[in-house]
N, C-alpha and C. Protein backbone atom coordinates (compact mmCIF):
# COMPACT_ATOMS: atom_id res chain seq x y z
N UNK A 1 -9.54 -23.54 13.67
CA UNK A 1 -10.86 -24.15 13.63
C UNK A 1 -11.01 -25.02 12.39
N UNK A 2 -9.82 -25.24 11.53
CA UNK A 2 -9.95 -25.75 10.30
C UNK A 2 -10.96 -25.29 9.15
N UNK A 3 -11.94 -24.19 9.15
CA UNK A 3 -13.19 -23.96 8.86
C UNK A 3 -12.34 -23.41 7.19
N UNK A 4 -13.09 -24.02 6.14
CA UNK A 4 -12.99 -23.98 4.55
C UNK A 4 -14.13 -23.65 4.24
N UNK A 5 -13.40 -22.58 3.22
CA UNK A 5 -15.09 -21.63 2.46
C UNK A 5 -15.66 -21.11 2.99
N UNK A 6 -14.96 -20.16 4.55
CA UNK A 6 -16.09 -19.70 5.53
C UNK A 6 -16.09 -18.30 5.22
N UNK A 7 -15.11 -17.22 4.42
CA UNK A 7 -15.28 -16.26 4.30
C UNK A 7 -15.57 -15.91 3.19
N UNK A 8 -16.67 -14.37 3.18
CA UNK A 8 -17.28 -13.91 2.11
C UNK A 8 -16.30 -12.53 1.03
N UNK A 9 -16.05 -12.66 -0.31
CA UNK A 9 -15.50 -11.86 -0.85
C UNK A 9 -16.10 -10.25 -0.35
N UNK A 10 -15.15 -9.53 -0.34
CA UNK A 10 -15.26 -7.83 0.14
C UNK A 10 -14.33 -7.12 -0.66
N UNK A 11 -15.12 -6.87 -1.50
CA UNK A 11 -13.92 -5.38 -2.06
C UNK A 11 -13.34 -4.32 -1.35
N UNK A 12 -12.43 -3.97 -1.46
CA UNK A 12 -11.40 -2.57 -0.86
C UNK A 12 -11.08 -1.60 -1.73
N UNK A 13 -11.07 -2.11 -2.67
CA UNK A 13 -10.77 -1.24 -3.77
C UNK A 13 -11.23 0.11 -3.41
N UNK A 14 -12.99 0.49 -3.38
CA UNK A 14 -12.94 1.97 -3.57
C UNK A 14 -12.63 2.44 -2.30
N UNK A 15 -12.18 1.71 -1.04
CA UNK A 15 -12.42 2.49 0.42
C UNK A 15 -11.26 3.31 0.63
N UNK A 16 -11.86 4.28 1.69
CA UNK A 16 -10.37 4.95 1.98
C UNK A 16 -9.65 4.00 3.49
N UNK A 17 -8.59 4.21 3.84
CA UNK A 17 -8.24 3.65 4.97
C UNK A 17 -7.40 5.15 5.86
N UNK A 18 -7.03 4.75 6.80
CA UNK A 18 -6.16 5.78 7.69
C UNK A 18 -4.70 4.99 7.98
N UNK A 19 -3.47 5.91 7.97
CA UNK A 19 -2.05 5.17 8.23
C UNK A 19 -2.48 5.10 9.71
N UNK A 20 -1.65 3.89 10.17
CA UNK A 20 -1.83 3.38 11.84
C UNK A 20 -0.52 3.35 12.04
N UNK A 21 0.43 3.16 11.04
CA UNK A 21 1.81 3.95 11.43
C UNK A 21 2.68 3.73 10.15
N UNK A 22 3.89 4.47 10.30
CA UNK A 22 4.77 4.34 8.59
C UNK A 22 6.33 4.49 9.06
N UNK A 23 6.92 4.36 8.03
CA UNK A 23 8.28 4.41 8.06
C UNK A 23 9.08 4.57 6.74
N UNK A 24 9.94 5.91 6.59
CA UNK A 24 10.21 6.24 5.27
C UNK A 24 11.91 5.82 5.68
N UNK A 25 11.87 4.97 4.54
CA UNK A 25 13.12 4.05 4.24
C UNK A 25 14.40 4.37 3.27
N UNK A 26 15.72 5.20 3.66
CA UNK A 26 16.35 5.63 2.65
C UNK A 26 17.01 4.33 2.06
N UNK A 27 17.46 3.20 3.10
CA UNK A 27 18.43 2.27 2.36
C UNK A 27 18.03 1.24 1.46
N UNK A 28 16.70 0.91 1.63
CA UNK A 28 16.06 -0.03 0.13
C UNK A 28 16.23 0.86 -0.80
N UNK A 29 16.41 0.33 -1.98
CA UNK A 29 15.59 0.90 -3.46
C UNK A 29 14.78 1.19 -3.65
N UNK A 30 14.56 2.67 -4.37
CA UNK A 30 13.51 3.68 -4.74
C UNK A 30 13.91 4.31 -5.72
N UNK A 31 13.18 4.18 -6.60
CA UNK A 31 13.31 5.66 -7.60
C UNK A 31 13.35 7.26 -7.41
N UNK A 32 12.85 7.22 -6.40
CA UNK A 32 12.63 8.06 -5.92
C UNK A 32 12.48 8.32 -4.27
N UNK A 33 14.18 8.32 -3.47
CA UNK A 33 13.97 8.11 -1.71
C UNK A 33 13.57 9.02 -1.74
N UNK A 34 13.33 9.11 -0.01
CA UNK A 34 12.90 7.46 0.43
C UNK A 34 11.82 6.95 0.17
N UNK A 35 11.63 5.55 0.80
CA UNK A 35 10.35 4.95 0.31
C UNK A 35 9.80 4.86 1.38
N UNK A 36 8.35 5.30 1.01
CA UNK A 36 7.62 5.19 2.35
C UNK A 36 6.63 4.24 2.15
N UNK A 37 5.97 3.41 3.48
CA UNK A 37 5.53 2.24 3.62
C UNK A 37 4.90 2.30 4.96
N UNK A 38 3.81 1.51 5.02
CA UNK A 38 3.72 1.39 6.59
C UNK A 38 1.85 0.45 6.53
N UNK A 39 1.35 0.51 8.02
CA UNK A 39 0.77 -0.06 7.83
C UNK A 39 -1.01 0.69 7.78
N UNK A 40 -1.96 0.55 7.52
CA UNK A 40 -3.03 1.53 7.24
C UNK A 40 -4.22 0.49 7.52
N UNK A 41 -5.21 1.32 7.95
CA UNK A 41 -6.41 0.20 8.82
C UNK A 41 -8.15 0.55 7.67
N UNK A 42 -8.80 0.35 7.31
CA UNK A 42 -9.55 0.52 7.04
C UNK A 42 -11.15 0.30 8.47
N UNK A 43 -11.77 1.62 8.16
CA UNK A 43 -12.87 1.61 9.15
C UNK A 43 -13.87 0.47 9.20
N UNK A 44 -13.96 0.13 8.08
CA UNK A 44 -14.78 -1.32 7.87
C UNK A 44 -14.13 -2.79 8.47
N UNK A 45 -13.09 -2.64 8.73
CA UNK A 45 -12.12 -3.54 9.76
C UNK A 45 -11.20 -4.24 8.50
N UNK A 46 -9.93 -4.56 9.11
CA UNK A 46 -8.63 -4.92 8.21
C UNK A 46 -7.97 -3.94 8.26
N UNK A 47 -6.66 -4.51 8.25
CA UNK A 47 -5.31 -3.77 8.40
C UNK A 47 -4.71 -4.42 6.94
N UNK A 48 -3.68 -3.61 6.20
CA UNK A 48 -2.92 -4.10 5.06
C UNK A 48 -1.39 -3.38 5.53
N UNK A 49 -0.50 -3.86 4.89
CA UNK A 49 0.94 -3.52 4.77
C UNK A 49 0.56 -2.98 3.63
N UNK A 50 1.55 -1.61 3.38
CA UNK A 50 1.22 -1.27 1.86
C UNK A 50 2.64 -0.60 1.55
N UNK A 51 2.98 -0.17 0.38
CA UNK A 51 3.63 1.03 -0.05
C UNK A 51 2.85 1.75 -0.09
N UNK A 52 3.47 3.08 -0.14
CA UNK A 52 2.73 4.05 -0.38
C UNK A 52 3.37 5.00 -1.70
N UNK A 53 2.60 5.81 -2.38
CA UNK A 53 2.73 6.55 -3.56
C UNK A 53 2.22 7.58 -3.36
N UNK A 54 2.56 8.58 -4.65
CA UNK A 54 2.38 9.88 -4.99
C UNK A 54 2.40 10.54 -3.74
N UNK A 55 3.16 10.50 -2.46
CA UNK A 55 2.88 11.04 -1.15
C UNK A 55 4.67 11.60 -0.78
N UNK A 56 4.90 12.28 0.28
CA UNK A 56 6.16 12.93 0.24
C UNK A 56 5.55 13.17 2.05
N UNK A 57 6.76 13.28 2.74
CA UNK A 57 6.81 13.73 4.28
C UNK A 57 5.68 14.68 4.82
N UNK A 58 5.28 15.62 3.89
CA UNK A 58 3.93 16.46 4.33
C UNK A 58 2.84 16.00 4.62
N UNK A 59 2.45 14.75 3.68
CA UNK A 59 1.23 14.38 3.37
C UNK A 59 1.04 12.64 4.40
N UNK A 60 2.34 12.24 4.72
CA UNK A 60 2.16 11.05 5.47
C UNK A 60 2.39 10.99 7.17
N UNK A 61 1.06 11.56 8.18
CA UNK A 61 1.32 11.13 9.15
C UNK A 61 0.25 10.42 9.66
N UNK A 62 0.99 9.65 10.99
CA UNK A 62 -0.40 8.95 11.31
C UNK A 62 -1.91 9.67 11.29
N UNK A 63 -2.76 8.13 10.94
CA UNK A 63 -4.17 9.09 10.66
C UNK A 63 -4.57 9.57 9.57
N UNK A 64 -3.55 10.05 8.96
CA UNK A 64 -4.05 10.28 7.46
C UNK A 64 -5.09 9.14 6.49
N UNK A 65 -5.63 9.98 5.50
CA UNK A 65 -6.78 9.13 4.69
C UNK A 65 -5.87 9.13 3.40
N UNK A 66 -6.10 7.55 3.12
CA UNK A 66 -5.51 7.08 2.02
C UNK A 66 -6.44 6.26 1.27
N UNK A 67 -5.70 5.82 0.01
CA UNK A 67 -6.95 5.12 -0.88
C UNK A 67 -5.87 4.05 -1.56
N UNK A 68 -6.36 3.19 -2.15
CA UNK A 68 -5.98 2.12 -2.79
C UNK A 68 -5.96 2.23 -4.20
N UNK A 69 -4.67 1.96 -4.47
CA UNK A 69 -4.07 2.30 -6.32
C UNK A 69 -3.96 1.50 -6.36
N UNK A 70 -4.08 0.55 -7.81
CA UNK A 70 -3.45 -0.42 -8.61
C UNK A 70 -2.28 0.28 -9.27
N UNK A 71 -1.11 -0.25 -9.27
CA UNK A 71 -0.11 0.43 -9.79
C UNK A 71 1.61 -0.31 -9.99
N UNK A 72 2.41 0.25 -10.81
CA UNK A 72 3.64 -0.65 -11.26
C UNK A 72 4.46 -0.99 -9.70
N UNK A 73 4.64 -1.91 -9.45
CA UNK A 73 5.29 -2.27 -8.35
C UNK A 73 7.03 -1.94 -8.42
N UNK A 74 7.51 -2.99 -9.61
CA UNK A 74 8.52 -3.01 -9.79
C UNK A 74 8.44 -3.04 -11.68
N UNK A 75 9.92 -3.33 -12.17
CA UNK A 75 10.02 -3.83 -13.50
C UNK A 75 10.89 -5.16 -13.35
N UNK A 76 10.38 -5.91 -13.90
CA UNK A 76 11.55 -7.31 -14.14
C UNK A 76 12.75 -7.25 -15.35
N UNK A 77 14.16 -6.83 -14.90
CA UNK A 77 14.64 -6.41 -15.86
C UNK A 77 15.24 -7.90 -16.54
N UNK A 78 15.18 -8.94 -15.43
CA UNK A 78 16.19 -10.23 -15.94
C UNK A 78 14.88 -11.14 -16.65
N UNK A 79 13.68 -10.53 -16.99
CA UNK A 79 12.82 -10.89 -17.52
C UNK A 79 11.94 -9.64 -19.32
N UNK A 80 12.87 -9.17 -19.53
CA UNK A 80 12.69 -8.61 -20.62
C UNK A 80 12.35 -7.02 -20.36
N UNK A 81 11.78 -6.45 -19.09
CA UNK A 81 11.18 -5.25 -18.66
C UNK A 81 9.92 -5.76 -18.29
N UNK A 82 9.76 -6.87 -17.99
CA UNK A 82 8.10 -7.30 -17.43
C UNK A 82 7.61 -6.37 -16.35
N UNK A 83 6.75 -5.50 -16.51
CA UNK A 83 6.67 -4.76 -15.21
C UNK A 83 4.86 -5.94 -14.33
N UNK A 84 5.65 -5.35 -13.10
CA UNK A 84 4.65 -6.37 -12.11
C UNK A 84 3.91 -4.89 -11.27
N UNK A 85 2.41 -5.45 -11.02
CA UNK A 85 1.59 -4.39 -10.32
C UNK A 85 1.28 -4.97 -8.97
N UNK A 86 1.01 -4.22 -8.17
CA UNK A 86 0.34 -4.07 -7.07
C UNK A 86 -0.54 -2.73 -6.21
N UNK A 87 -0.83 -3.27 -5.55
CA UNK A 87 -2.13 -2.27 -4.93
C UNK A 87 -0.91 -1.88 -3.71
N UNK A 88 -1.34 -0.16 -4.26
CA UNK A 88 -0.26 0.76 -3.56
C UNK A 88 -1.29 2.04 -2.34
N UNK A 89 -0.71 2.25 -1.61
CA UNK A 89 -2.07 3.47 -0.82
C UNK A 89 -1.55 4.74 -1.17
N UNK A 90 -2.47 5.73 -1.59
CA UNK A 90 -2.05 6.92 -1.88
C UNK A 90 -3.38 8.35 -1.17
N UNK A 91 -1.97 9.22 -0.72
CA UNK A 91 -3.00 10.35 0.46
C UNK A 91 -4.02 10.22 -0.70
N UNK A 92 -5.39 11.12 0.20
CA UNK A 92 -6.76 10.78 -0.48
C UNK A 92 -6.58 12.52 -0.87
């Protein structure tokens, strides 16, 4: 529709969302396998791709209530140890 400037800012930050499905990954890199990831819907509408944190096989099945962390993504090591953040979902 070409339409510019048509949507209004919405925070997510404090909401919880529910996993709509996941997948724990041994062959990427993790500090800690596997890594689990998947995708999570919020009731207020929107879907995000996320990682997920502080969570382990008990705590991640579909449906579950999760919340939104700001948190270390990675570290940049060919950049001095720059660590980079992102918004991670973690069980509620």
């Amino acid at each position: 529709c070409h339409a510019v400037d048509s949507q209004d800012p919405y925070a997510m930050a404090g909401l919880e969302a529910n996993v709509m499905s996941f997948t724990a990954d041994s062959l990427t890199y993790s500090p800690d396998p596997p890594a689990y990831y998947g995708m999570i819907t919020f009731p207020e509408g929107g879907r995000f791709m996320a990682d997920f944190t502080d969570s382990d096989k008990e705590q991640v099945k579909v449906g579950a209530k999760m919340r939104m962390t700001f948190r270390i993504r990675d570290n940049d090591t060919m950049r001095g140890g720059f660590k980079r953040y992102f918004w991670k979902a973690a069980p509620v």
